[in-house]
C-alpha atoms as a PDB file:
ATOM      1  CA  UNK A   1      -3.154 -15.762   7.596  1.00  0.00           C
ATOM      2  CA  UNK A   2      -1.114 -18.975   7.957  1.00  0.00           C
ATOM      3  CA  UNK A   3      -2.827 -19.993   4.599  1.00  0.00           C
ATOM      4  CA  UNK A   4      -1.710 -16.892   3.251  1.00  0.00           C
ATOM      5  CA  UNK A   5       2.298 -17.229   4.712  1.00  0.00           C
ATOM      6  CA  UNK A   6       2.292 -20.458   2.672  1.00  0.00           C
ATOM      7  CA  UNK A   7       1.712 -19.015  -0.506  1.00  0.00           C
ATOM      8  CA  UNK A   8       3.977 -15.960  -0.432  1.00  0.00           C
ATOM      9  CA  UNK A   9       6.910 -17.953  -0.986  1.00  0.00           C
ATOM     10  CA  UNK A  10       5.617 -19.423  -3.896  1.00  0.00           C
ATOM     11  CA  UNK A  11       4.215 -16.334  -5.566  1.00  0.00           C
ATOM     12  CA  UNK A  12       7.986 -14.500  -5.159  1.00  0.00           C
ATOM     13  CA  UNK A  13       9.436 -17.806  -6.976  1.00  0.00           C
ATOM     14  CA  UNK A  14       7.079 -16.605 -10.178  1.00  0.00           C
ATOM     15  CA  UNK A  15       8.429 -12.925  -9.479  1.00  0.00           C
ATOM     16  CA  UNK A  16       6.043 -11.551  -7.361  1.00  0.00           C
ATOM     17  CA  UNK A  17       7.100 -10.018  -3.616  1.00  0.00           C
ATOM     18  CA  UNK A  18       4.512  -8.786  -1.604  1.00  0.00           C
ATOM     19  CA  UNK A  19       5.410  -5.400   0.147  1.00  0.00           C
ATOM     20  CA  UNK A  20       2.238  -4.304   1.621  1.00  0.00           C
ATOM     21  CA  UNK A  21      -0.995  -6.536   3.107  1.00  0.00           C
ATOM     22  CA  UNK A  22      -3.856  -4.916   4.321  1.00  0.00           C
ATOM     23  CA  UNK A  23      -7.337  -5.014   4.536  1.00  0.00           C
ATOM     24  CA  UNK A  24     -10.399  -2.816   5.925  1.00  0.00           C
ATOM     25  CA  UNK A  25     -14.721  -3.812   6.627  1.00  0.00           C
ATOM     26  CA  UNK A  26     -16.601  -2.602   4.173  1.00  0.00           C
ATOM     27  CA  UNK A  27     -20.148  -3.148   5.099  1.00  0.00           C
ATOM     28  CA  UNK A  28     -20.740  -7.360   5.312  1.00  0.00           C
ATOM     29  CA  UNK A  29     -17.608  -7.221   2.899  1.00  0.00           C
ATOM     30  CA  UNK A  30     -13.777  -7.654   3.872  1.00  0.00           C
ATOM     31  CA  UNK A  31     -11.947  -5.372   1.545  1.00  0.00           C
ATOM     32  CA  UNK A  32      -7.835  -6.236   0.640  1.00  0.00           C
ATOM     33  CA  UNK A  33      -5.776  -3.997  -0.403  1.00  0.00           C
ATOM     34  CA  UNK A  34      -2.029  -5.616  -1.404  1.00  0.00           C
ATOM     35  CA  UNK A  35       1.005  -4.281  -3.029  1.00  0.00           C
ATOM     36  CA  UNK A  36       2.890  -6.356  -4.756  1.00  0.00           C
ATOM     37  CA  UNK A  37       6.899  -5.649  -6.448  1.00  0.00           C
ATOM     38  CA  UNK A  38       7.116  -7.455  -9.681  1.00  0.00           C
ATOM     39  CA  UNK A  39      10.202  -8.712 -11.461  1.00  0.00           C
ATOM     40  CA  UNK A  40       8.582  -8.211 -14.975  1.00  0.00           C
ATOM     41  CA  UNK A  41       4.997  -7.387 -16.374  1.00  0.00           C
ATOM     42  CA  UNK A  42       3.858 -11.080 -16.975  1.00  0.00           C
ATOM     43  CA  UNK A  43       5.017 -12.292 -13.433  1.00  0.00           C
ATOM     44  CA  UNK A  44       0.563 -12.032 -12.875  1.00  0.00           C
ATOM     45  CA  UNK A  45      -0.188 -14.675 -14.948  1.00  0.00           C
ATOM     46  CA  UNK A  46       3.008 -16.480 -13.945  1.00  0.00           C
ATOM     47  CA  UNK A  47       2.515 -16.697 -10.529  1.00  0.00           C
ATOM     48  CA  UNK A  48      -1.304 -17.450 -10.672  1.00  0.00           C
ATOM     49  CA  UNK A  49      -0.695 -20.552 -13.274  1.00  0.00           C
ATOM     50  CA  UNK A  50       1.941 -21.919 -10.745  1.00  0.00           C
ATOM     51  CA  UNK A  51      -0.593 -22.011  -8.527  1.00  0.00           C
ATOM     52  CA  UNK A  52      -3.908 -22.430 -10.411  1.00  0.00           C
ATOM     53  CA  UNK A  53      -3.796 -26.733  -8.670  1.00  0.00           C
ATOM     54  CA  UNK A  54      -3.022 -26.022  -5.346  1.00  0.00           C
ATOM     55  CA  UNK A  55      -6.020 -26.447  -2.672  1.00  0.00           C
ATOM     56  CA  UNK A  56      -4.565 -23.444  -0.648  1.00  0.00           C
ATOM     57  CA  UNK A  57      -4.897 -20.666  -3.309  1.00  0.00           C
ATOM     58  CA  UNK A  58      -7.819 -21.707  -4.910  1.00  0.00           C
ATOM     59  CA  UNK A  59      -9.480 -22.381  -1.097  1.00  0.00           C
ATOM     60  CA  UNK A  60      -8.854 -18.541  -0.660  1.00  0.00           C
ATOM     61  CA  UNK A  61      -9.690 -17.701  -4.453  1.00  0.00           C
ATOM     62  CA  UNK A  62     -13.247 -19.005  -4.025  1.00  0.00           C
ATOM     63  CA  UNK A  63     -13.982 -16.436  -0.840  1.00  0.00           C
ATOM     64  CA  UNK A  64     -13.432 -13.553  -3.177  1.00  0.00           C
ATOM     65  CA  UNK A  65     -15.910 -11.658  -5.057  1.00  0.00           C
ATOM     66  CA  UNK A  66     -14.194  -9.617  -7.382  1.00  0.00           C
ATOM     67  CA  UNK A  67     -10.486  -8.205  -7.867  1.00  0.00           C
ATOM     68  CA  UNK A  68      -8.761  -5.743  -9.220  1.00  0.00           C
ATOM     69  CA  UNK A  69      -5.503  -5.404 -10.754  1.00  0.00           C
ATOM     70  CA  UNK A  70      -3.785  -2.525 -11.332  1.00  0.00           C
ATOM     71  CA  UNK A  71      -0.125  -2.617 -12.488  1.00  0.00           C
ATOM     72  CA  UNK A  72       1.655   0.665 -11.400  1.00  0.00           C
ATOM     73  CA  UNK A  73       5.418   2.312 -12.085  1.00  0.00           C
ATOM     74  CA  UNK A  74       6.974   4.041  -9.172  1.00  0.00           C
ATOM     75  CA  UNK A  75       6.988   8.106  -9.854  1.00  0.00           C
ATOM     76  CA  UNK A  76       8.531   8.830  -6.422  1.00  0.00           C
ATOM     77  CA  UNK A  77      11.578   8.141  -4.068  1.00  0.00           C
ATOM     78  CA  UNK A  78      12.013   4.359  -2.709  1.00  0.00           C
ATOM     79  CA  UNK A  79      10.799   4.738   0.700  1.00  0.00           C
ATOM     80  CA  UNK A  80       9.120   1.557   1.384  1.00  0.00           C
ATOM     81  CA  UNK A  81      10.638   1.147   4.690  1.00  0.00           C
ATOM     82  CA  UNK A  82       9.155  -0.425   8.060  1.00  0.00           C
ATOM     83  CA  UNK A  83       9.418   0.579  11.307  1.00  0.00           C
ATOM     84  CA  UNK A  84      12.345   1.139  13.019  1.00  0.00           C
ATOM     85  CA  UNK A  85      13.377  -1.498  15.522  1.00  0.00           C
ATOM     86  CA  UNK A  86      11.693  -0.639  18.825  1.00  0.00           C
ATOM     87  CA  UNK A  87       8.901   0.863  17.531  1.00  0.00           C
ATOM     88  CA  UNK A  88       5.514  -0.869  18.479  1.00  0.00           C
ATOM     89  CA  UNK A  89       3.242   2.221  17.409  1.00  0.00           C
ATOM     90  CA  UNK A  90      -0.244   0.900  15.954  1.00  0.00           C
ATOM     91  CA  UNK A  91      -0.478   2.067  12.481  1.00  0.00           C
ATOM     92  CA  UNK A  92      -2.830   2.025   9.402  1.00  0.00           C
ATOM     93  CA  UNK A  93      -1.812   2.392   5.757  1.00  0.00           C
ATOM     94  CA  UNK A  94      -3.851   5.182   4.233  1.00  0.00           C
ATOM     95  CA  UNK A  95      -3.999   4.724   0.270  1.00  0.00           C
ATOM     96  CA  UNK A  96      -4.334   8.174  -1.471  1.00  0.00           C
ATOM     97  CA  UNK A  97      -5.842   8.690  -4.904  1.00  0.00           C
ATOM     98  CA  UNK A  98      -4.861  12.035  -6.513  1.00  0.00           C
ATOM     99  CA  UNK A  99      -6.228  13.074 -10.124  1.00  0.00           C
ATOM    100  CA  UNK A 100      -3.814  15.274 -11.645  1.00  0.00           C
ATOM    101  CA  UNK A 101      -3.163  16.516 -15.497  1.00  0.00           C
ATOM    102  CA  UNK A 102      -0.258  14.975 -17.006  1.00  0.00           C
ATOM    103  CA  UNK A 103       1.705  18.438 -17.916  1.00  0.00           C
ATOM    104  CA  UNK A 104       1.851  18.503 -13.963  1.00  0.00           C
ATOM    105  CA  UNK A 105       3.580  14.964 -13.488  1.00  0.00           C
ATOM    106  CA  UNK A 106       6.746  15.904 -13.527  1.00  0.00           C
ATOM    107  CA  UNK A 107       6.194  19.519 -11.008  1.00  0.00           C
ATOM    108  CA  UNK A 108       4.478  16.993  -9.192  1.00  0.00           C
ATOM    109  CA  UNK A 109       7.443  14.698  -8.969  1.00  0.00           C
ATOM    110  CA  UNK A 110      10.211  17.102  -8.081  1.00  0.00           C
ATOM    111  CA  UNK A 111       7.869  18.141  -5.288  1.00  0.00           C
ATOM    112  CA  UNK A 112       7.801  15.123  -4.143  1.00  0.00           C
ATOM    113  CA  UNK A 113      10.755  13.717  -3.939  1.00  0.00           C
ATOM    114  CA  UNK A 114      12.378  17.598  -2.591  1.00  0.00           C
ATOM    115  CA  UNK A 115       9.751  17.756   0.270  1.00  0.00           C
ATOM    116  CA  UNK A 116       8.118  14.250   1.119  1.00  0.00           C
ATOM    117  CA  UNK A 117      11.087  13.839   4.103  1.00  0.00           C
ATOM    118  CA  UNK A 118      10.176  17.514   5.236  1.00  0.00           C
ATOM    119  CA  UNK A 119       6.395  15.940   5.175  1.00  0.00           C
ATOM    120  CA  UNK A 120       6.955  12.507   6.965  1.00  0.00           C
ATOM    121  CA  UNK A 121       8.813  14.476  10.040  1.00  0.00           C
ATOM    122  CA  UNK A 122       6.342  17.118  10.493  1.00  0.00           C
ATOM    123  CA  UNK A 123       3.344  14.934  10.292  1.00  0.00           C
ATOM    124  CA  UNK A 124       4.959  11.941  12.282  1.00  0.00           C
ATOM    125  CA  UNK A 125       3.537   9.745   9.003  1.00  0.00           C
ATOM    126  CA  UNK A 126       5.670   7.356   6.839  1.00  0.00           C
ATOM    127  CA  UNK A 127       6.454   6.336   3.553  1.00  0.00           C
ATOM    128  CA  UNK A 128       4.445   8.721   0.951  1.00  0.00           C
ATOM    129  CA  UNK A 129       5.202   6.112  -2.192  1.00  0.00           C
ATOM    130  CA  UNK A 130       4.079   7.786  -5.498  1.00  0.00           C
ATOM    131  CA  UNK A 131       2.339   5.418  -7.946  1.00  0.00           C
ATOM    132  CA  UNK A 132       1.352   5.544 -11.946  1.00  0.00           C
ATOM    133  CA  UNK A 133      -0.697   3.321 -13.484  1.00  0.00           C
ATOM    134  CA  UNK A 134       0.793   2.090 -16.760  1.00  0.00           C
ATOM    135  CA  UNK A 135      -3.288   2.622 -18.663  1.00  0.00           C
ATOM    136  CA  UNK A 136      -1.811   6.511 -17.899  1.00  0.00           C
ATOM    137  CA  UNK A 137      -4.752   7.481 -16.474  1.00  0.00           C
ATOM    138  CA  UNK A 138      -4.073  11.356 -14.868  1.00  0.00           C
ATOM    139  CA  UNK A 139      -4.128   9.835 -11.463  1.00  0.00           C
ATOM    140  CA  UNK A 140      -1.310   9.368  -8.773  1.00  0.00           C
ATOM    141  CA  UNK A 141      -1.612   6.533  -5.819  1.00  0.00           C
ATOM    142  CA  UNK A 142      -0.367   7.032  -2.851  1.00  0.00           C
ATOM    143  CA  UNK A 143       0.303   4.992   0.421  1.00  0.00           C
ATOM    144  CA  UNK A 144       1.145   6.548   3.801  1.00  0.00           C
ATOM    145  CA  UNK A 145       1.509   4.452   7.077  1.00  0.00           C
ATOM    146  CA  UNK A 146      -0.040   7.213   9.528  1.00  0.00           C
ATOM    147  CA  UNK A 147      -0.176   6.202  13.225  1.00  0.00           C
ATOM    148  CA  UNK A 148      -3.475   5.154  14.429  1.00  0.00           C
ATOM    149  CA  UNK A 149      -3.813   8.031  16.465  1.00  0.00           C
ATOM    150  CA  UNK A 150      -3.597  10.164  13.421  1.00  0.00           C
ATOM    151  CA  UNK A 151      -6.375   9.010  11.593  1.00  0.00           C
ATOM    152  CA  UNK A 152      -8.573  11.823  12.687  1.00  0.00           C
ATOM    153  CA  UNK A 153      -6.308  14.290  10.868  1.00  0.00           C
ATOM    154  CA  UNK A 154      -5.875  12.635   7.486  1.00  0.00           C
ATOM    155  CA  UNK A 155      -8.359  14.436   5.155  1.00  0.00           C
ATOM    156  CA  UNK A 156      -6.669  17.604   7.122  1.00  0.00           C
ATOM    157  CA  UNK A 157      -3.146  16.589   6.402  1.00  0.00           C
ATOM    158  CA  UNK A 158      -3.720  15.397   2.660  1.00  0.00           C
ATOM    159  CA  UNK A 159      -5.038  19.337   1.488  1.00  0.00           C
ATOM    160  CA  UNK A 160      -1.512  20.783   2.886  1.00  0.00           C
ATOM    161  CA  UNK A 161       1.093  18.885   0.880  1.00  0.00           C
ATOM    162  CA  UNK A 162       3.598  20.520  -1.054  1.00  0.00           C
ATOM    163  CA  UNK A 163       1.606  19.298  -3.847  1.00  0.00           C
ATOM    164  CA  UNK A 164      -2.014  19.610  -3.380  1.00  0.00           C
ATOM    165  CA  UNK A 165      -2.210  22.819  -5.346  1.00  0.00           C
ATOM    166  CA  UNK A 166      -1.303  21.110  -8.705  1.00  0.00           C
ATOM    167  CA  UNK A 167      -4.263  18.345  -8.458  1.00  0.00           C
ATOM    168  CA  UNK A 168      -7.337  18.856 -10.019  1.00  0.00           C
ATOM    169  CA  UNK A 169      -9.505  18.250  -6.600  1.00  0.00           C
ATOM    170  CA  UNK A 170      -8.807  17.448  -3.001  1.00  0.00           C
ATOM    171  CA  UNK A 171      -7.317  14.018  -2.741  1.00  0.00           C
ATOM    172  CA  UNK A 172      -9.321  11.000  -1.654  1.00  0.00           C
ATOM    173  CA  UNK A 173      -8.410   8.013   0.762  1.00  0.00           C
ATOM    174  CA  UNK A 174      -9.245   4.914   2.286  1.00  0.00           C
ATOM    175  CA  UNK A 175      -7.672   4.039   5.982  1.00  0.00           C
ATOM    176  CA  UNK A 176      -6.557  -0.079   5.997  1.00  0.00           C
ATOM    177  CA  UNK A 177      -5.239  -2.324   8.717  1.00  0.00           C
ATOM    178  CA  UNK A 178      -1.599  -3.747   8.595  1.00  0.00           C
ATOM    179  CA  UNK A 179      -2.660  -7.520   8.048  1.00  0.00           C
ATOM    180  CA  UNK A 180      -0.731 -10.051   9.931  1.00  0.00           C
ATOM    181  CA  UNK A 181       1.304 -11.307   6.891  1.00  0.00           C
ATOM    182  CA  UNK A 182       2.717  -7.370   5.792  1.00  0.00           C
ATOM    183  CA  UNK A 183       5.804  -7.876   5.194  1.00  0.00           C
ATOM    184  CA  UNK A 184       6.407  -4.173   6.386  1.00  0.00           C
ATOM    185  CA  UNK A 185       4.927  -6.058   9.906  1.00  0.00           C
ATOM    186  CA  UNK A 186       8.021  -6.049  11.969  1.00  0.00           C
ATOM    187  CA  UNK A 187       8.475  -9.649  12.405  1.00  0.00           C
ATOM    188  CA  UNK A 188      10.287  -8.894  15.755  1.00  0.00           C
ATOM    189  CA  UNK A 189       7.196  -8.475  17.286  1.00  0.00           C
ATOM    190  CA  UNK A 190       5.852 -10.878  19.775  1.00  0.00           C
ATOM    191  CA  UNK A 191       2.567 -12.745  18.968  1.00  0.00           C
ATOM    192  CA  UNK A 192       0.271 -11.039  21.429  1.00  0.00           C
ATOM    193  CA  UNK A 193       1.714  -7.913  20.307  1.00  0.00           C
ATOM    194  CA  UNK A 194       0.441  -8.045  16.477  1.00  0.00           C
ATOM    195  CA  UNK A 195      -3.012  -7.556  17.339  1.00  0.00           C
ATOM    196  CA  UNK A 196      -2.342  -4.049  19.372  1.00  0.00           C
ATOM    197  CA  UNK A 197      -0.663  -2.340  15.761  1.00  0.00           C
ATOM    198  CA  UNK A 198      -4.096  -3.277  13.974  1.00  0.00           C
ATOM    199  CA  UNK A 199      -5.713   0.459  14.095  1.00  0.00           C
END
């Protein structure tokens, strides 16, 4: 992690942010899921030849066996938002693939965006960010924080959106832990606190 909080400031210099860190076991493997806000499409390549010398990124380059990018255009609300002061509720983020046909992007959207609030206060979850890759594949990412306590009800929850009759099949998911350098991790948070919010 501390190698990690070195690097982020160099990676937003080259135009890349980091809004969500997170990571979940995946057999003998560590899997990392990361959203990142970019200034322009080529702040990638940018950012990874500003840092293509230094021991620290290429230290944590070598432990990884593979990675994926996937550059993505906002379809929904901005609603990236942490938790409110106060709140020290452990949470996951739950990242939600949903394959739908492209005549139904746009129902899709003002779906969304109308009921998502009505959503997030029923279900106690946050966030709900709607995602497009830019390849224009007919599928819609989505990432929920859901309360740890929650994550028996998620495959229960994700079938009675506003929107689940316009995709093709029920949605599919994978639960991930807050890592300790998310920027969505409320940094007012005392140390021995930040393990407790890992679900």
């Amino acid at each position: 992690p501390s190698d990690a909080d070195n690097l982020l400031p160099r990676f937003a210099e080259a135009g890349l942010t980091m809004t969500i860190g997170s990571w979940r076991e995946d057999g003998d493997l560590i899997r990392l899921f990361n959203l990142w806000a970019m200034d322009e499409a080529n702040a990638i390549i940018t950012s990874e030849l500003a840092l293509v010398d230094d021991p620290e990124y290429l230290l944590i380059d070598q432990l990884l066996f593979g990675e994926i990018k996937n550059v993505v255009f906002r379809v929904s609300d901005d609603s990236l938002k942490g938790p409110e002061n106060g709140d020290e509720e452990q949470y996951c983020y739950v990242k939600v693939t949903n394959e739908i046909d492209t005549p139904q992007l746009a129902e899709f959207r003002a779906r969304h965006d109308a009921s998502v609030e009505e959503f997030r206060l029923a279900t106690g979850w946050g966030m709900g960010d709607a995602f497009i890759g830019v390849t224009g594949h007919d599928t819609i990412m989505q990432v929920w924080r859901v309360p740890v306590r929650d994550r028996a009800n998620i495959a229960d929850y994700l079938v009675r959106t506003p929107w689940d009759d316009l995709l093709d099949k029920p949605p599919s998911f994978e639960v991930f832990h807050p890592a300790p350098f998310d920027s969505l991790m409320p940094r007012f948070l005392h140390p021995d606190k930040l393990q407790g919010r890992w679900g």
